[in-house]
Each structure stands twice: as structure tokens, then as C-alpha cells.
C-alpha atoms as a PDB file:
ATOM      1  CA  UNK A   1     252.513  -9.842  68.783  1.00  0.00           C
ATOM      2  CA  UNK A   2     252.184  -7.746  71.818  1.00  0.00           C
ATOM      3  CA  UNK A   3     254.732  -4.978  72.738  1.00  0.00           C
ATOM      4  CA  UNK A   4     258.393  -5.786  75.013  1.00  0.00           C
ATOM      5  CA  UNK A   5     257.702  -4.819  78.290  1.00  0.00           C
ATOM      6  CA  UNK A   6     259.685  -1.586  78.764  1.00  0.00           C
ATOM      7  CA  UNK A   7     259.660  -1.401  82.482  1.00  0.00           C
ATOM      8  CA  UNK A   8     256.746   0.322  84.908  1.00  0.00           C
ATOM      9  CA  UNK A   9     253.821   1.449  83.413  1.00  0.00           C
ATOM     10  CA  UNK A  10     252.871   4.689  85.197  1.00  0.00           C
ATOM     11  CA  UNK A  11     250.660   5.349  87.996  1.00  0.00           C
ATOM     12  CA  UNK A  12     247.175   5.722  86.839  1.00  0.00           C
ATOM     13  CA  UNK A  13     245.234   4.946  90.290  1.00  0.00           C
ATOM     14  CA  UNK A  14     246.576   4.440  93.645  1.00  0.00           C
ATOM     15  CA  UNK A  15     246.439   0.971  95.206  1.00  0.00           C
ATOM     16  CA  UNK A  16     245.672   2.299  98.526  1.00  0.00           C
ATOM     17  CA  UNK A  17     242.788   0.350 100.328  1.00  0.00           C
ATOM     18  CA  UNK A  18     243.596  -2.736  97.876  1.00  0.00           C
ATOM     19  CA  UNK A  19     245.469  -5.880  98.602  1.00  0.00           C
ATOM     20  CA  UNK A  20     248.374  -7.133  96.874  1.00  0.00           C
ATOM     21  CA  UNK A  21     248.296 -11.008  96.901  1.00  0.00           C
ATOM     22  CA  UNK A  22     251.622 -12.667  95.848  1.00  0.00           C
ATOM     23  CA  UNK A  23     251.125 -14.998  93.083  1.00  0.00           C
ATOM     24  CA  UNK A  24     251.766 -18.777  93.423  1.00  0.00           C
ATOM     25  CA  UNK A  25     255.560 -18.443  91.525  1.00  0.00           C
ATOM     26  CA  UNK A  26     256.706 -15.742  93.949  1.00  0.00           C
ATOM     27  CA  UNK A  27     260.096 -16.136  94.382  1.00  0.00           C
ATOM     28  CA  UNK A  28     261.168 -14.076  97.236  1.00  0.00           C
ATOM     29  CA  UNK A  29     260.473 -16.204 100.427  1.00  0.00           C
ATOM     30  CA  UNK A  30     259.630 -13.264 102.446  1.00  0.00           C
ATOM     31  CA  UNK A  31     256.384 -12.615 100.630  1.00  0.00           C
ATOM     32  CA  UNK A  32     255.628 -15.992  98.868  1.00  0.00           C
ATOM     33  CA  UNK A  33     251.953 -16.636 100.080  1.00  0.00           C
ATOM     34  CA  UNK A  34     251.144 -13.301 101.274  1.00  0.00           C
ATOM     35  CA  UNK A  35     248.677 -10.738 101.535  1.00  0.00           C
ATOM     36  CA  UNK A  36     249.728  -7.020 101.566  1.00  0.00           C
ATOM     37  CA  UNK A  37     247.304  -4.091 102.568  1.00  0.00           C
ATOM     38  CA  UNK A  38     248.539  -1.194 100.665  1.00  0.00           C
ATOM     39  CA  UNK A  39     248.533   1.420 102.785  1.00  0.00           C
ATOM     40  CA  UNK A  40     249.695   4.395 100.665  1.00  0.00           C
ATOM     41  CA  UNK A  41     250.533   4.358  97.279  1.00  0.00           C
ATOM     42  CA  UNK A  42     251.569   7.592  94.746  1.00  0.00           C
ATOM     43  CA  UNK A  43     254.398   8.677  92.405  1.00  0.00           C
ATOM     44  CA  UNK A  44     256.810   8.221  95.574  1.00  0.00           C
ATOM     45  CA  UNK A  45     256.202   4.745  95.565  1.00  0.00           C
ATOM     46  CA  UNK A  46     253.903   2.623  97.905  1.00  0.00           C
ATOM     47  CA  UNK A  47     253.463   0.923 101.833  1.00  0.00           C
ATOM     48  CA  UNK A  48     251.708  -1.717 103.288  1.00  0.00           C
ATOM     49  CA  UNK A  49     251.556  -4.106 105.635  1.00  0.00           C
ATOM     50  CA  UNK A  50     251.327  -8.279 105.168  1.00  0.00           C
ATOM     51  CA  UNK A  51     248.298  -9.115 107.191  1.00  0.00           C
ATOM     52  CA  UNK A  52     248.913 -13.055 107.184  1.00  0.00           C
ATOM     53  CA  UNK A  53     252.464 -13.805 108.800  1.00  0.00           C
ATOM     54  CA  UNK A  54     252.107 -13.941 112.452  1.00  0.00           C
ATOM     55  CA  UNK A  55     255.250 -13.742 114.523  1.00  0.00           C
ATOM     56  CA  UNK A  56     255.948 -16.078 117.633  1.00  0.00           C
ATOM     57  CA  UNK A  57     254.872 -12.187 120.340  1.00  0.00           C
ATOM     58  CA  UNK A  58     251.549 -12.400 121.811  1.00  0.00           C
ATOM     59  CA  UNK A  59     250.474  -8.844 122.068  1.00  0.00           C
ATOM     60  CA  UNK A  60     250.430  -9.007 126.059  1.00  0.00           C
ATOM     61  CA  UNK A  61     254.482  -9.723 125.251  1.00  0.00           C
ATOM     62  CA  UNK A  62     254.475  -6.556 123.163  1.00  0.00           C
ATOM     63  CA  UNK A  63     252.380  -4.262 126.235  1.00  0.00           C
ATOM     64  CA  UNK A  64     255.091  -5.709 128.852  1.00  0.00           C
ATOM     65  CA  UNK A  65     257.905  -4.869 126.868  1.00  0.00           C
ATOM     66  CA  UNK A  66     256.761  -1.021 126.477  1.00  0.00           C
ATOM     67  CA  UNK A  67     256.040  -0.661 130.202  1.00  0.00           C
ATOM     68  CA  UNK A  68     251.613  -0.652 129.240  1.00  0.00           C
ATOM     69  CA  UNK A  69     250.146  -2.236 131.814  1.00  0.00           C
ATOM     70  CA  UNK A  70     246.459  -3.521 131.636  1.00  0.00           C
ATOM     71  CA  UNK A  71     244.740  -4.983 128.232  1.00  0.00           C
ATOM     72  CA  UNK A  72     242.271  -8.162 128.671  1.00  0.00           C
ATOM     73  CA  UNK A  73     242.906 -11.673 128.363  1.00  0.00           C
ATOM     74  CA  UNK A  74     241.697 -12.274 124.910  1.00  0.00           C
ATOM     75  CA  UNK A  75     243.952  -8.571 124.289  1.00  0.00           C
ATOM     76  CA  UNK A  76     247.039 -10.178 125.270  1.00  0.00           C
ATOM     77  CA  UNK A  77     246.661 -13.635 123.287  1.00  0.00           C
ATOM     78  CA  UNK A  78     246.240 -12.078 120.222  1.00  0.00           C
ATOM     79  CA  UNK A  79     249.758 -12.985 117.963  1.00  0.00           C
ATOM     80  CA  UNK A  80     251.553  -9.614 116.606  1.00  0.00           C
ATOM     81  CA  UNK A  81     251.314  -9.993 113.006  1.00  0.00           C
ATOM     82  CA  UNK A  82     255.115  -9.596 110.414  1.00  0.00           C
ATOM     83  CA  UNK A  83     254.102  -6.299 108.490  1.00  0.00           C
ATOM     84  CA  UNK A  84     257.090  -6.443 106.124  1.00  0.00           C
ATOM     85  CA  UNK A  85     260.922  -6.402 106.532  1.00  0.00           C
ATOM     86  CA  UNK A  86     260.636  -2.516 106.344  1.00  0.00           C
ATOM     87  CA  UNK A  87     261.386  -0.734 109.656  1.00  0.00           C
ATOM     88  CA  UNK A  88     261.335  -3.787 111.938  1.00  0.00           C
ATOM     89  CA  UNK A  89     261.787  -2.415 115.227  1.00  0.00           C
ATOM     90  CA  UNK A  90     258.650   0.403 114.232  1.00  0.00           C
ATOM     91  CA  UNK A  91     254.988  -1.030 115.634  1.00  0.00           C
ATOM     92  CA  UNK A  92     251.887  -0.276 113.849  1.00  0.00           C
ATOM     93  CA  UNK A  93     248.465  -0.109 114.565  1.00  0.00           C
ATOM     94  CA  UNK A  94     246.017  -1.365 111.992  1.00  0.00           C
ATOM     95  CA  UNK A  95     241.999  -0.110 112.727  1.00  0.00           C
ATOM     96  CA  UNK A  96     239.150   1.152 111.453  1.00  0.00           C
ATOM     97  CA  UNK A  97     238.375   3.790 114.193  1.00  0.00           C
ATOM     98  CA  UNK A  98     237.194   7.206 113.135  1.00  0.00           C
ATOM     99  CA  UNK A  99     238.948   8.586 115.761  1.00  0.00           C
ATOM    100  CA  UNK A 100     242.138  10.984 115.491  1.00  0.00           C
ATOM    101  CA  UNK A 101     244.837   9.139 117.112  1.00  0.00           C
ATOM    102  CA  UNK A 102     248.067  10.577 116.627  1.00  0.00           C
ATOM    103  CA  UNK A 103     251.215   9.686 114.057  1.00  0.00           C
ATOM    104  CA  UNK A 104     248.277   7.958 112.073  1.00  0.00           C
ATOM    105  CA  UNK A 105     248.153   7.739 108.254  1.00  0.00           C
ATOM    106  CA  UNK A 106     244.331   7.145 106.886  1.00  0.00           C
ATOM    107  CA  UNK A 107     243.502   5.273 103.900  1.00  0.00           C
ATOM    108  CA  UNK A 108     239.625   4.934 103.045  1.00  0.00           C
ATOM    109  CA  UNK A 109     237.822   3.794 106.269  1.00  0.00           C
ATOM    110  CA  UNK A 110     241.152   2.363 107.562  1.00  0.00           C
ATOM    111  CA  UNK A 111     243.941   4.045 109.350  1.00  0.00           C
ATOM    112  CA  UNK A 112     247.843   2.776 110.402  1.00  0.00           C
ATOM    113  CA  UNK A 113     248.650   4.589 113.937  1.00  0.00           C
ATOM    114  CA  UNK A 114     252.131   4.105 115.172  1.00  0.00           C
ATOM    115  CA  UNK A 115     251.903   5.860 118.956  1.00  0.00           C
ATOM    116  CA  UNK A 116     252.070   4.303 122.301  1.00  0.00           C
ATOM    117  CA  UNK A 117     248.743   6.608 122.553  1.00  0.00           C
ATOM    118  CA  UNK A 118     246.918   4.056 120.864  1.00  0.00           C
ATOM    119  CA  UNK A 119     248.336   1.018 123.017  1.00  0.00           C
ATOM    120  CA  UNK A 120     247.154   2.762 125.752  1.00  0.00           C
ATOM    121  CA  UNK A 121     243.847   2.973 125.516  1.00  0.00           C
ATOM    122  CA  UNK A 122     243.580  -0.357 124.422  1.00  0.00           C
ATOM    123  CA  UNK A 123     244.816  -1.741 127.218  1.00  0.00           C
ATOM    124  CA  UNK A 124     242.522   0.317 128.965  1.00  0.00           C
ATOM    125  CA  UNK A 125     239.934  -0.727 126.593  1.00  0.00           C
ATOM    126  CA  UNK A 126     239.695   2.238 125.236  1.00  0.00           C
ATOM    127  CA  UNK A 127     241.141   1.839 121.810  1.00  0.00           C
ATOM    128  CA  UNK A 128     239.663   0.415 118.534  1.00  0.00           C
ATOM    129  CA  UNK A 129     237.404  -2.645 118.610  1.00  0.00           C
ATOM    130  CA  UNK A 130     238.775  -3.999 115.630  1.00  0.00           C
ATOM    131  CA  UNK A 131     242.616  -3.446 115.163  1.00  0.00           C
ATOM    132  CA  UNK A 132     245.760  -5.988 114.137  1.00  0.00           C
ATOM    133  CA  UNK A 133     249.171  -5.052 115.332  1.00  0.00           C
ATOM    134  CA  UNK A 134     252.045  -5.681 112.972  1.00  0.00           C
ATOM    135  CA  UNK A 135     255.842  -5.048 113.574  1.00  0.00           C
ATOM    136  CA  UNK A 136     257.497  -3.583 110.603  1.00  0.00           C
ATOM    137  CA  UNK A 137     256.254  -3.167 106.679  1.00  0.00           C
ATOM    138  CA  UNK A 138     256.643  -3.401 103.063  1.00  0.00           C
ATOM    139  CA  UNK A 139     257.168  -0.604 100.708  1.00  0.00           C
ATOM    140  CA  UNK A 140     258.489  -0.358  97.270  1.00  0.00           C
ATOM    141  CA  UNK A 141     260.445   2.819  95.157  1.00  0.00           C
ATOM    142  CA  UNK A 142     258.850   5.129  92.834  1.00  0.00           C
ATOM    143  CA  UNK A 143     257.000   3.044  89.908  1.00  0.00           C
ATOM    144  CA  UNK A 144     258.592  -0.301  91.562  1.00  0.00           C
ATOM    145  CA  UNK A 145     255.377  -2.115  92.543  1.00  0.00           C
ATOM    146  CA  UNK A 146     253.659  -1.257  88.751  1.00  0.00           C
ATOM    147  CA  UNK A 147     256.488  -3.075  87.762  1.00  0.00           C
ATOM    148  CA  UNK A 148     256.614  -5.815  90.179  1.00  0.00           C
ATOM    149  CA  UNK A 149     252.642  -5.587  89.117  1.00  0.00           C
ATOM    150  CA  UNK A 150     253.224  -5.819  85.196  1.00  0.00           C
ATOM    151  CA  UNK A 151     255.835  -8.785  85.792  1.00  0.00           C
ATOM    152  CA  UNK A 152     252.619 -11.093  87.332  1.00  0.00           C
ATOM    153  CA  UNK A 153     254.367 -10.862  90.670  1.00  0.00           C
ATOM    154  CA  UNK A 154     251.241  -9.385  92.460  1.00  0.00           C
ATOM    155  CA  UNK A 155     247.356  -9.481  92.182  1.00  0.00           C
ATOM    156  CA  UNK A 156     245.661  -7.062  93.035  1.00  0.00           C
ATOM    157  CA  UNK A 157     242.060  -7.248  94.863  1.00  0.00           C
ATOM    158  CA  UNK A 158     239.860  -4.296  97.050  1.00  0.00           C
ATOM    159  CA  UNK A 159     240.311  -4.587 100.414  1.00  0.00           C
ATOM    160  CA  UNK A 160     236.832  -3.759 102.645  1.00  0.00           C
ATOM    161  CA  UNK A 161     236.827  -3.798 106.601  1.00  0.00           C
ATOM    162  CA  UNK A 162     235.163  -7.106 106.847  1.00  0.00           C
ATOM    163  CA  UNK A 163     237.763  -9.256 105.053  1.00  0.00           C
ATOM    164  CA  UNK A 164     240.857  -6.989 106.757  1.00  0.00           C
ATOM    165  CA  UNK A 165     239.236  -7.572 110.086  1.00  0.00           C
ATOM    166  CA  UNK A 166     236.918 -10.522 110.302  1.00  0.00           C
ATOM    167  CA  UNK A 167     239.300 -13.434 107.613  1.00  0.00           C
ATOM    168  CA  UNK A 168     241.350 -15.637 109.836  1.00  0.00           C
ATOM    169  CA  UNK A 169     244.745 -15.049 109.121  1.00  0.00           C
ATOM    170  CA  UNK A 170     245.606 -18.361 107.861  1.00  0.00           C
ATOM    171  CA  UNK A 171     242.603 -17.771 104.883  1.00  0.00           C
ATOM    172  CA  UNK A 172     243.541 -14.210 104.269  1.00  0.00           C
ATOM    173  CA  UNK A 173     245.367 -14.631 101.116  1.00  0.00           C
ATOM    174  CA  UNK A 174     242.904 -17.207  99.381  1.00  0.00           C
ATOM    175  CA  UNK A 175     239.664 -15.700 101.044  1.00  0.00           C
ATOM    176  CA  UNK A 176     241.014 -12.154  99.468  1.00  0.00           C
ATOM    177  CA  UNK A 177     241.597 -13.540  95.580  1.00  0.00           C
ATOM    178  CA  UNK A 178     237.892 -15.066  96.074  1.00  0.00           C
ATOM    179  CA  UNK A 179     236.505 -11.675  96.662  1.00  0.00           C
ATOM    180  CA  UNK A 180     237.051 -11.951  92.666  1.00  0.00           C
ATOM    181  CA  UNK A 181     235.938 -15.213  91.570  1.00  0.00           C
ATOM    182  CA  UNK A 182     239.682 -16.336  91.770  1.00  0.00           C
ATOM    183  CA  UNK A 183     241.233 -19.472  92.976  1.00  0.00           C
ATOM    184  CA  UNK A 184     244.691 -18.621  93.493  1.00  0.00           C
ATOM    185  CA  UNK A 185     246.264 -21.554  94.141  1.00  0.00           C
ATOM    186  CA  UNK A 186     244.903 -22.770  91.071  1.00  0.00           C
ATOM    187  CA  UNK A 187     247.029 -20.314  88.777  1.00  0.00           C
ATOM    188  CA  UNK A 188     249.977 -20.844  86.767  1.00  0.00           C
ATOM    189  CA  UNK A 189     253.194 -20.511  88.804  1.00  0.00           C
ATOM    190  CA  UNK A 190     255.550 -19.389  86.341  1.00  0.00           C
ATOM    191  CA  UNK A 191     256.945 -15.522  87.103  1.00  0.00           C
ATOM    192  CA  UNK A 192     256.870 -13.242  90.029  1.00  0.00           C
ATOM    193  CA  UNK A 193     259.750 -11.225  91.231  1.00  0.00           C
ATOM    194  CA  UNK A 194     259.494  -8.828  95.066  1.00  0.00           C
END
């Protein structure tokens, strides 16, 4: 008979460049269905952003609202993606461009800007080619995702630039759990806590 589960088990790797897919019996509404990006992840705790709720803002919505004028056509129709309930009113930038923009946190080949900087030169076409903009985020307490993790809340898959960037959003969370020979809507619904 295995061991009670005792709470968290501690941080042996960070989850950092990984997804976090919820599994089929989550029961918070806010992430049922989703796919996180974990953007940083230690003994503090973690943060990511859901990649696969879009919100009702075009991005050219977003550029008028902040006074950035320019951006191309296929720019502005692009929807502004929910990154978690986390710091709604913050914007982030999501790209894989080497570059240094400011206020930007970097995680493998991927990096999470939150500056106007950045909106700039896109709209000048300046900016990253491949990029998502989310409003808000997720993030969890010290050793409360391990235990969200141990629970069967989450699975947990690499993330590489090509799924991140080039899976329709709508796929995201099923075209991520295949990356591992998974079908996720195939597995057992019982558990899973946020």
C-alpha cells in the first residue's frame, strides 16, 4: 500500500519552459481545459501564462487604448490572449526574440516582456516575429503547484517554440499532451484541484 500523501513534495527541477495542462476533472472553471506556459518556477513558487483563452480585444484595441499608433492589419486582428487571473490590468509580451527588451524575464529560448518598448516596435514592425500578447497570469505559492501537481490536477509536458508559437490556440491543450503520446481527453476525470 503506497504512502498518505503528506502535502508538496519538494522542488527537485523547475518547470520553467514546460506546460502545465489541466487535467479533464479540473474543477476550477478558470483553468478547466487549459494550457499554462510556466514561466518561472523555484522555491518561491511559480508563473505562467494560459496560452489558449482568448479574450473578446483584438490587439489593434489594445495599441489604441495605450496611445501606439501604427501595427499592420494582420497585427491588429490578432485576439489578446487571458494569461491568468493574476495581475489583470498588467500586459505581457510572449516571444522568442534574442533581443534585450526591457522589464523582460527569460526562460530557455523564450522571454515574457512587459514594456510599452516592445509594443512599439511592433507596431512599427520592429518587434518579434513570433510573439502572443496575454493580459494578466497565473502563479502559485511556495511548493503550491507540486502539490496541485501530486493531487493529478496538472500534467506536465516540454514546451518548444514551435508548439508555443505555431499550435492554433483552440488545439493548444490537446496538441501539447500529444507531444507525449497522450490523449488527454481520453483520461480519467476523477481529481484535480487549482
Amino acid at each position: 500500500m503506497p504512502p498518505a500523501y503528506n502535502g508538496p513534495m519538494p522542488l527537485e527541477r523547475s518547470l520553467a519552459q514546460s506546460f502545465l495542462l489541466a487535467m479533464p476533472g479540473m474543477e476550477d472553471p478558470q483553468f478547466a481545459g487549459s494550457a499554462v506556459l510556466i514561466c518561472q518556477h523555484d522555491g518561491d513558487g511559480a508563473m505562467g501564462v494560459v496560452l489558449n483563452r482568448p479574450t473578446d480585444v483584438l490587439l489593434g484595441e489594445l495599441l489604441d487604448q495605450l496611445g501606439i499608433e501604427g501595427g499592420s492589419r494582420e497585427m491588429k486582428g490578432r485576439q489578446v490572449l487571458w494569461g491568468g487571473p493574476v495581475q489583470i490590468e498588467r500586459g505581457f509580451v510572449l516571444h522568442d526574440d534574442p533581443r534585450a527588451w526591457p522589464s523582460t524575464l527569460r526562460f530557455g529560448a523564450f522571454g515574457l516582456t512587459n514594456s510599452r518598448e516592445i509594443l512599439h516596435a511592433m507596431a512599427r514592425g520592429e518587434g518579434p516575429e513570433r510573439y502572443a500578447v496575454v493580459i494578466g497570469h497565473a502563479g502559485w505559492g511556495a511548493e503550491q503547484l507540486e502539490g496541485e501537481i501530486a493531487q493529478n490536477a496538472w500534467l506536465t509536458v516540454p514546451a518548444s517554440e514551435a508548439l508555443v508559437f505555431d499550435t492554433g490556440i483552440t488545439s493548444l491543450w490537446q496538441a501539447a499532451a500529444g507531444q507525449i503520446g497522450v490523449d488527454i481527453t481520453r483520461l480519467a476525470e476523477y481529481s484535480g484541484r487549482a
